[in-house]
C-alpha atoms as a PDB file:
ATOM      1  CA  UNK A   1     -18.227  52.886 -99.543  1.00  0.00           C
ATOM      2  CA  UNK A   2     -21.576  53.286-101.187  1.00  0.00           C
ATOM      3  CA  UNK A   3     -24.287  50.781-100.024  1.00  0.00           C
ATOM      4  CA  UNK A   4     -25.344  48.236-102.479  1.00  0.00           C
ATOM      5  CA  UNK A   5     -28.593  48.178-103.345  1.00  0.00           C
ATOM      6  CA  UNK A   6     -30.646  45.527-101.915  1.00  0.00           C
ATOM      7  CA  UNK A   7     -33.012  43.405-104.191  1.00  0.00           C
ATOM      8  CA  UNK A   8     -35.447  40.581-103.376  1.00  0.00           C
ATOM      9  CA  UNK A   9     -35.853  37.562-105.808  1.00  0.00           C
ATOM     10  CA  UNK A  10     -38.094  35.019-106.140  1.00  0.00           C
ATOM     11  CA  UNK A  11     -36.544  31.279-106.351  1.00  0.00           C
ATOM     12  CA  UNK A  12     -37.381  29.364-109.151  1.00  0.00           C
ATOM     13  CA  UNK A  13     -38.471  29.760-113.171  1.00  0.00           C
ATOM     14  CA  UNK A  14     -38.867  33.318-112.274  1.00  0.00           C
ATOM     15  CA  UNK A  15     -35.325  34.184-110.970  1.00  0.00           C
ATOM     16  CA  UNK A  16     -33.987  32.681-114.181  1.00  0.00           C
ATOM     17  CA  UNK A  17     -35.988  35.096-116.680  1.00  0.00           C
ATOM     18  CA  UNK A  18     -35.593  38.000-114.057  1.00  0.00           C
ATOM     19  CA  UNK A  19     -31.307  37.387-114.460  1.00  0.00           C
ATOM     20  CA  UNK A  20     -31.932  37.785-118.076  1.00  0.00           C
ATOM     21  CA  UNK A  21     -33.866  40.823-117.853  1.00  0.00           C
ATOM     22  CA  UNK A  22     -31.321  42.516-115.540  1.00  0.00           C
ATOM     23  CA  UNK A  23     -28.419  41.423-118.070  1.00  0.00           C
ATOM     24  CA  UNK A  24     -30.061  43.532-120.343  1.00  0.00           C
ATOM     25  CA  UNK A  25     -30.061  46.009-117.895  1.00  0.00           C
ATOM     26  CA  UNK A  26     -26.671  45.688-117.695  1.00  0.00           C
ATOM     27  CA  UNK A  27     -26.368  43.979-114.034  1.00  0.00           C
ATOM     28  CA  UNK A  28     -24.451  40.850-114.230  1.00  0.00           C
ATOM     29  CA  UNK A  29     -27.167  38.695-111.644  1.00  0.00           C
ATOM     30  CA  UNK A  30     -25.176  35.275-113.051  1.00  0.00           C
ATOM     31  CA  UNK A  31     -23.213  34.215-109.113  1.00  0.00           C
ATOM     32  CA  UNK A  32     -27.253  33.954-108.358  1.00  0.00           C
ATOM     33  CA  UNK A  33     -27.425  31.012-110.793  1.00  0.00           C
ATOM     34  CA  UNK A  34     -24.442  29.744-110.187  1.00  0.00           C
ATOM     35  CA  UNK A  35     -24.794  28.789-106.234  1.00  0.00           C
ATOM     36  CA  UNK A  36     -28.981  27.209-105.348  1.00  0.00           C
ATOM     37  CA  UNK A  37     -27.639  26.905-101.485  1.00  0.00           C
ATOM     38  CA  UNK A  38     -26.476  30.812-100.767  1.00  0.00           C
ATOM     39  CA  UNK A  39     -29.465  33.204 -99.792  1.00  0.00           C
ATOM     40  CA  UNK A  40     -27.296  36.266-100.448  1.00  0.00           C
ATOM     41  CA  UNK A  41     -25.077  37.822-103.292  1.00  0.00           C
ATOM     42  CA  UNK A  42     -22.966  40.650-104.067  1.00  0.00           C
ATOM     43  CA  UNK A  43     -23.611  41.285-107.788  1.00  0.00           C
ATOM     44  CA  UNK A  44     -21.576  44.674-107.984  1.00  0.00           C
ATOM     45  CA  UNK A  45     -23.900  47.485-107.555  1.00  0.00           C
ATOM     46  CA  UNK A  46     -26.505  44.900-106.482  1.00  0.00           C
ATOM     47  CA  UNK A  47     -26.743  42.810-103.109  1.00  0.00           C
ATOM     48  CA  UNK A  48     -29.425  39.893-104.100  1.00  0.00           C
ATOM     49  CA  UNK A  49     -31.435  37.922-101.526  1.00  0.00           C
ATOM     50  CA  UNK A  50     -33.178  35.007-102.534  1.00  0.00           C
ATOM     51  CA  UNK A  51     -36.378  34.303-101.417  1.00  0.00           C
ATOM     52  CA  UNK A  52     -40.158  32.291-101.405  1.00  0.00           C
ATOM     53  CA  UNK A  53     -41.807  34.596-103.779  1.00  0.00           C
ATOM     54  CA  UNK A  54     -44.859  34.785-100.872  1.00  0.00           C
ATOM     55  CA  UNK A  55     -41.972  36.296 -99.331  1.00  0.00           C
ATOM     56  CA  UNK A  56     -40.575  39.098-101.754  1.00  0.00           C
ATOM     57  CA  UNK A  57     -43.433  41.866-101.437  1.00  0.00           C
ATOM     58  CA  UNK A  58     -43.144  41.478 -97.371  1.00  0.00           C
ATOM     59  CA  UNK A  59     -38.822  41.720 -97.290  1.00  0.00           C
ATOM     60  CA  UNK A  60     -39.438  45.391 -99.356  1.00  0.00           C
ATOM     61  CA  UNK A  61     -42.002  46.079 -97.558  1.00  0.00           C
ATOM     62  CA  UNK A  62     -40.904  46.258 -94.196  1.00  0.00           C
ATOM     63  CA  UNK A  63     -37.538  47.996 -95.804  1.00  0.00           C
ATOM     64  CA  UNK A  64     -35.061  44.675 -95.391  1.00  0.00           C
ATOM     65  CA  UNK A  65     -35.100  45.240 -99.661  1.00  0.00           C
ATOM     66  CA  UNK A  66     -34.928  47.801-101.577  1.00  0.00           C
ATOM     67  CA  UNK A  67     -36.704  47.013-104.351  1.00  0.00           C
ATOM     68  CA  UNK A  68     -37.961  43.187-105.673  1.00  0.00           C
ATOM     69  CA  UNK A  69     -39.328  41.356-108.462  1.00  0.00           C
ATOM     70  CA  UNK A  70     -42.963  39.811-107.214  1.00  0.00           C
ATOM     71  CA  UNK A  71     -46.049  38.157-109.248  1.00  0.00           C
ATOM     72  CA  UNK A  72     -48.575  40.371-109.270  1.00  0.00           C
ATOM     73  CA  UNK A  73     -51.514  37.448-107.734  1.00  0.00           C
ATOM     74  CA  UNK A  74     -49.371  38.109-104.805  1.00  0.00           C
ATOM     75  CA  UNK A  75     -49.831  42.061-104.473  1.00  0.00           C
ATOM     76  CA  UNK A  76     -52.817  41.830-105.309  1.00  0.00           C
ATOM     77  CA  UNK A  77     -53.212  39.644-102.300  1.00  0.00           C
ATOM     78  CA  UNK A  78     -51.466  41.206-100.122  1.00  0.00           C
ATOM     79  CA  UNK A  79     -52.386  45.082-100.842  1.00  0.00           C
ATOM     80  CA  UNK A  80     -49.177  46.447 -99.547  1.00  0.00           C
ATOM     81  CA  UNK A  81     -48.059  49.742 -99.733  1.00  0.00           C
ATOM     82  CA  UNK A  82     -45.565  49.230-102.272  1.00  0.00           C
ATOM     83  CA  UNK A  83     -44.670  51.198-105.967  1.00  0.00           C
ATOM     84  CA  UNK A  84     -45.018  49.272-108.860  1.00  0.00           C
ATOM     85  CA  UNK A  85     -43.388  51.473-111.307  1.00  0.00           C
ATOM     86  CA  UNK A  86     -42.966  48.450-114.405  1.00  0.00           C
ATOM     87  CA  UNK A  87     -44.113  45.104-115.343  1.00  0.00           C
ATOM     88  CA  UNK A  88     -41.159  43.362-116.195  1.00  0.00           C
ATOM     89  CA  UNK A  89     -43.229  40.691-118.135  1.00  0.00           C
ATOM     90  CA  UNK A  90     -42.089  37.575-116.925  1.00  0.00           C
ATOM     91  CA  UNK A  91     -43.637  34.626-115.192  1.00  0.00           C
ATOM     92  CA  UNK A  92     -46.788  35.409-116.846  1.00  0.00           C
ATOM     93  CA  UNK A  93     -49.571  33.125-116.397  1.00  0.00           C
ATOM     94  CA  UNK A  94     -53.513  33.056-115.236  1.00  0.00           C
ATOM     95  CA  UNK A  95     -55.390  33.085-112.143  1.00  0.00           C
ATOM     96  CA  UNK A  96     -58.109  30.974-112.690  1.00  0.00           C
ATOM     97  CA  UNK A  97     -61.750  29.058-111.702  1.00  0.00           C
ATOM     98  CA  UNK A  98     -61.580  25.518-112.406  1.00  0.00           C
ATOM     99  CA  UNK A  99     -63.671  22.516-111.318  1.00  0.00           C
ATOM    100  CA  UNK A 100     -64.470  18.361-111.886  1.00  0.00           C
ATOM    101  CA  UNK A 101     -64.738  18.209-115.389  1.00  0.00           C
ATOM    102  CA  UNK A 102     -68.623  17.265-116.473  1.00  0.00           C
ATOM    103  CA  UNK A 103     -69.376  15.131-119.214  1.00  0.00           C
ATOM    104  CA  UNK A 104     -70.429  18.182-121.375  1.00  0.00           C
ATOM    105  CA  UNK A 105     -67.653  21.443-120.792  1.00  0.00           C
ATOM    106  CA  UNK A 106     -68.906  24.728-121.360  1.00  0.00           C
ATOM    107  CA  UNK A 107     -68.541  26.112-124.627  1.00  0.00           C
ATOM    108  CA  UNK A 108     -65.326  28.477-125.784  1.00  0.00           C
ATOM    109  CA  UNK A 109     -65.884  31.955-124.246  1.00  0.00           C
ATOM    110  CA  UNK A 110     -69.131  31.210-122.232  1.00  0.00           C
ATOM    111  CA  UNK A 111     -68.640  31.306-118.390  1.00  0.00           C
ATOM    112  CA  UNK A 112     -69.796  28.975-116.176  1.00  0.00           C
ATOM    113  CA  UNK A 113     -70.796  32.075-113.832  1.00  0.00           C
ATOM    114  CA  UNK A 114     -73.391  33.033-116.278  1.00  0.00           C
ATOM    115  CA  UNK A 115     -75.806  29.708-115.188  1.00  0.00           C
ATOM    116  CA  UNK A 116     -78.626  31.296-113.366  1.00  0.00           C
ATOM    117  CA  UNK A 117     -78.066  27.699-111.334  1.00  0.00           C
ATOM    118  CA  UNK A 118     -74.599  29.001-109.989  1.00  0.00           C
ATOM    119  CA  UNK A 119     -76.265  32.203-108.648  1.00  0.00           C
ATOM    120  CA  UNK A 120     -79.225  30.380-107.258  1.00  0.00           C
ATOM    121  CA  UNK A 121     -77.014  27.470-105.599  1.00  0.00           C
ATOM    122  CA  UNK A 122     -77.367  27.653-101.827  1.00  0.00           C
ATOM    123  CA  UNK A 123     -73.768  26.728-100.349  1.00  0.00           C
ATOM    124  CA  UNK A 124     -71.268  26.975-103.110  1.00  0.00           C
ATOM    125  CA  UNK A 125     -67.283  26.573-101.656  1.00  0.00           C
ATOM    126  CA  UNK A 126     -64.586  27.522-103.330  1.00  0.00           C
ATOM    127  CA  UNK A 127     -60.515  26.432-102.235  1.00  0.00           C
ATOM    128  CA  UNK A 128     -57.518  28.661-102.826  1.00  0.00           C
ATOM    129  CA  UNK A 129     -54.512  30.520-101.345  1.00  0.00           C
ATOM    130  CA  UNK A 130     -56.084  34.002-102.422  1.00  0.00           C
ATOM    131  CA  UNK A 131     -59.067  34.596-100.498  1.00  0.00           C
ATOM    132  CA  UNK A 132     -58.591  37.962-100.684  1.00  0.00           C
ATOM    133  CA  UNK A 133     -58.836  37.910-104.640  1.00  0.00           C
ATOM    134  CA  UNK A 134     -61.800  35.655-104.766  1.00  0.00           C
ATOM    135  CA  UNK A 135     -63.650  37.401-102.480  1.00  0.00           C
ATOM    136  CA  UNK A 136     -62.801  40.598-104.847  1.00  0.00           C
ATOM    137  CA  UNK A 137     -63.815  38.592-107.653  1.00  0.00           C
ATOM    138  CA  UNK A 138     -66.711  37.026-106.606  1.00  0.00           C
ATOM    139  CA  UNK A 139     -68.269  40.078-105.192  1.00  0.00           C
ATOM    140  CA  UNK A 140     -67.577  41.429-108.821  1.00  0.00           C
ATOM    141  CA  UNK A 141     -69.667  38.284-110.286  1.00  0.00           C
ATOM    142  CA  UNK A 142     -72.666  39.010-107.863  1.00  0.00           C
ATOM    143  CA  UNK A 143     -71.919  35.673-106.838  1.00  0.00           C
ATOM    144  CA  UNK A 144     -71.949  34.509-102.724  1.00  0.00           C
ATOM    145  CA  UNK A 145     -70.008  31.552-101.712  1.00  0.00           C
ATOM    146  CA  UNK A 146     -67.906  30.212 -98.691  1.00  0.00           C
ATOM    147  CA  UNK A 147     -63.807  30.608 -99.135  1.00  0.00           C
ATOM    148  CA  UNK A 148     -61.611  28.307 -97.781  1.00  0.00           C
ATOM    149  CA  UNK A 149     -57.756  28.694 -97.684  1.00  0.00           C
ATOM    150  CA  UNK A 150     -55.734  26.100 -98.560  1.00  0.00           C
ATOM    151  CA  UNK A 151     -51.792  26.328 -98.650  1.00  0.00           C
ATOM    152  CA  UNK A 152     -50.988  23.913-101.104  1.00  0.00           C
ATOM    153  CA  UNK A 153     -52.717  20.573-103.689  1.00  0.00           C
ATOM    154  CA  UNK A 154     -55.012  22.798-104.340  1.00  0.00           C
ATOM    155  CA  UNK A 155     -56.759  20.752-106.961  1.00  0.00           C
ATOM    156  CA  UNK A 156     -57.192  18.190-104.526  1.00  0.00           C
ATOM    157  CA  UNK A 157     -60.299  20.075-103.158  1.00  0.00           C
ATOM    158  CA  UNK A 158     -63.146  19.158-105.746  1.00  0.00           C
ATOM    159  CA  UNK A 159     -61.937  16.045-106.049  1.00  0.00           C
ATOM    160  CA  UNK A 160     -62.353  14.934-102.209  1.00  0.00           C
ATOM    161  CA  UNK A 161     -65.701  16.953-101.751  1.00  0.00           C
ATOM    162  CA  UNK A 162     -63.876  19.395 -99.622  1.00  0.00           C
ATOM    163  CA  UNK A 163     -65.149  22.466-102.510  1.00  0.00           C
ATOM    164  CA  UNK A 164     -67.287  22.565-105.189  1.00  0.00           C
ATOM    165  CA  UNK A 165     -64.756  24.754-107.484  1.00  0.00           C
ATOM    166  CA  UNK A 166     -61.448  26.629-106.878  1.00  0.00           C
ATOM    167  CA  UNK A 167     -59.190  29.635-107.593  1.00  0.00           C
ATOM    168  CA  UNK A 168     -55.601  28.656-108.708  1.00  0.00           C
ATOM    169  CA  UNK A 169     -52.749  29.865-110.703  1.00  0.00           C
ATOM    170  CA  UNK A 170     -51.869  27.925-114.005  1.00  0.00           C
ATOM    171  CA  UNK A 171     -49.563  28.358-116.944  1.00  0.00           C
ATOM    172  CA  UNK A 172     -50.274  25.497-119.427  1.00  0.00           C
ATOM    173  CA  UNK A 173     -53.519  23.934-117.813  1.00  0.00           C
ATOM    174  CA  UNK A 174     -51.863  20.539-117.710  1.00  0.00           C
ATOM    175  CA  UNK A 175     -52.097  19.950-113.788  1.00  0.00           C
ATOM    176  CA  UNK A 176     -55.559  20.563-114.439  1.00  0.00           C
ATOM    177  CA  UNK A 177     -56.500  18.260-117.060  1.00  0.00           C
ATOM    178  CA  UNK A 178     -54.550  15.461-115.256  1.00  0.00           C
ATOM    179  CA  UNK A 179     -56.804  15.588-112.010  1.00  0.00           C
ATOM    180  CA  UNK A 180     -59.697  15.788-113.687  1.00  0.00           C
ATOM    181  CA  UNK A 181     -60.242  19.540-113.574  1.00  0.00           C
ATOM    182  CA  UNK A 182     -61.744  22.544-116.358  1.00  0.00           C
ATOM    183  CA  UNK A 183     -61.363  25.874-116.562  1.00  0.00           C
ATOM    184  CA  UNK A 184     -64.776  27.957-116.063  1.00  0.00           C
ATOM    185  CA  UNK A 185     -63.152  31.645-116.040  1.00  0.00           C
ATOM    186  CA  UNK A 186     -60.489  34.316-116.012  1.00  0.00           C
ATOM    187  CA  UNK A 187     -60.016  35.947-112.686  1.00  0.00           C
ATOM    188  CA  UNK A 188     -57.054  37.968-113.547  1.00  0.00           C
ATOM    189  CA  UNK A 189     -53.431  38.055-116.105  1.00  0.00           C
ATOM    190  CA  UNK A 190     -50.506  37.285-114.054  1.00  0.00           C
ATOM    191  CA  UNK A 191     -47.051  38.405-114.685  1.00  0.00           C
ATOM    192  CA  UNK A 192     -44.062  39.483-112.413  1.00  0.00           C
ATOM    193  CA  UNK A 193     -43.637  43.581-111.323  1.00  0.00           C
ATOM    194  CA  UNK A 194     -40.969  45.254-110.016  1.00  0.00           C
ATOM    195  CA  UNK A 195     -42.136  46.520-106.808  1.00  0.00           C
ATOM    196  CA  UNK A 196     -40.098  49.451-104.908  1.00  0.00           C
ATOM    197  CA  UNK A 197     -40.097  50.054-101.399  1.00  0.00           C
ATOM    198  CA  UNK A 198     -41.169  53.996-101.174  1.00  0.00           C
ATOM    199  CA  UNK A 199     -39.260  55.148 -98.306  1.00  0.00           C
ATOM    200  CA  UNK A 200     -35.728  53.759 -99.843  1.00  0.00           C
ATOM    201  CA  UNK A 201     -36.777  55.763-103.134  1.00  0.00           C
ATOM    202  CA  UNK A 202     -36.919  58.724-101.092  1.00  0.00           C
ATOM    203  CA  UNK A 203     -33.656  57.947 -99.658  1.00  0.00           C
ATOM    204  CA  UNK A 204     -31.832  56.911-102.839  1.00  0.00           C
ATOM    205  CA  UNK A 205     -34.020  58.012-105.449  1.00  0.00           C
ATOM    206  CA  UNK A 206     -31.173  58.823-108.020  1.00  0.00           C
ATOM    207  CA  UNK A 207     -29.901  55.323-107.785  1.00  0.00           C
ATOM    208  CA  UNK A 208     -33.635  53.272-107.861  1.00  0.00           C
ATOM    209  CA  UNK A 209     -34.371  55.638-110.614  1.00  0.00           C
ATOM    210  CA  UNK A 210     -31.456  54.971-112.611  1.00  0.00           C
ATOM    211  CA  UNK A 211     -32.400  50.975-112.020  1.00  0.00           C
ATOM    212  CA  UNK A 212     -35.985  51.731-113.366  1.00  0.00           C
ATOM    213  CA  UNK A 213     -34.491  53.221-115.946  1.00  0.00           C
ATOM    214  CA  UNK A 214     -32.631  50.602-117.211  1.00  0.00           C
ATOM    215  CA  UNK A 215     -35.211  48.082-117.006  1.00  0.00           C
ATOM    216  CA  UNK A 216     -37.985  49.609-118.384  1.00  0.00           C
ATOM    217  CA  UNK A 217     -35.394  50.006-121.671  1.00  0.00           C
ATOM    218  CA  UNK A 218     -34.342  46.226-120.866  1.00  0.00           C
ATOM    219  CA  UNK A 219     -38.033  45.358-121.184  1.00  0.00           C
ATOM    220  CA  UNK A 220     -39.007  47.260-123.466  1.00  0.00           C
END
């Protein structure tokens, strides 16, 4: 009997608009919807584990997936060796700086970065759960400052003193605005890829093919 084909997906928002691209695709992913407690699913052609999304890029990876659906903040965190043949443009969102909100917010496309002040300011900290993409981005901006990794809240760092400004993910802004927070720049677009691990495609390239295929159609 022909092995399934193994695919990691994220739990959450993103595993809902990731079923309705593969339906498209014509793979039926609906017994993943229909069961939050199971980890594992035989969707005919397709064997689905679900998974953190921190989690997806690291189960293809290391070869326990085939292939997987991950955000692309957390490849570009992670820098694994992985082929991104298509963004399946889903779970889009922005990476972000925010901090405390000051009586007078900076005007509509002028970065807070540009003040001479932030480039002059002696200890500037910054929070977030992607160091590695700060430090990318800050080194970009010219701009030195301390990184400190936080897991989770966040937004909670500029508003105990713990950092002067942070790095975050947001879709709407709204978690933002209700803590007090602004947005001072881009870092980066987020959406969700499908990421391939490139020893399977050697192995079974006829069959991850054919599901690249039919999702690139599905997308576009």
């Amino acid at each position: 009997m022909t092995r399934p084909i193994i695919l990691a997906l994220p739990k959450g928002r993103i595993l809902d608009e990731a079923a309705a691209v593969f339906a498209r695709a014509g793979h039926d992913l609906s017994p993943v919807l229909g069961d939050s407690r199971r980890l594992v699913h035989d969707c005919g052609a397709l064997r689905v584990l679900v998974l953190r999304s921190s989690d997806v890029a690291t189960y293809v990876a290391h070869g326990a997936a085939d292939a997987g659906v991950a955000g692309s903040d957390v490849l570009d965190e992670e820098g694994r060796d992985l082929f991104e043949p298509l963004d399946l443009g889903i779970g889009r969102c922005r990476m972000i700086v925010a901090e405390r909100a000051e009586p007078t917010p900076p005007q509509p496309g002028h970065s807070a970065w540009d003040d001479a002040s932030d480039r002059a300011q002696a200890h500037l900290r910054i929070a977030t759960k992607y160091p590695r993409t700060t430090r990318a981005y800050l080194q970009r901006k010219g701009i030195t400052a301390e990184v400190i990794k936080l897991s989770g809240a966040i937004e909670l760092g500029p508003l105990t003193g713990l950092c002067d400004r942070i790095v975050d993910i947001t879709q709407t802004g709204e978690t933002l605005r209700q803590n007090g927070l602004i947005e001072i720049d881009t870092v980066a677009q987020v959406s969700s890829r499908l990421v391939v691990n490139p020893a399977r495609l050697k192995l079974d390239g006829d069959r991850l093919a054919a599901l690249i295929d039919a999702l690139e159609h599905a997308v576009a």
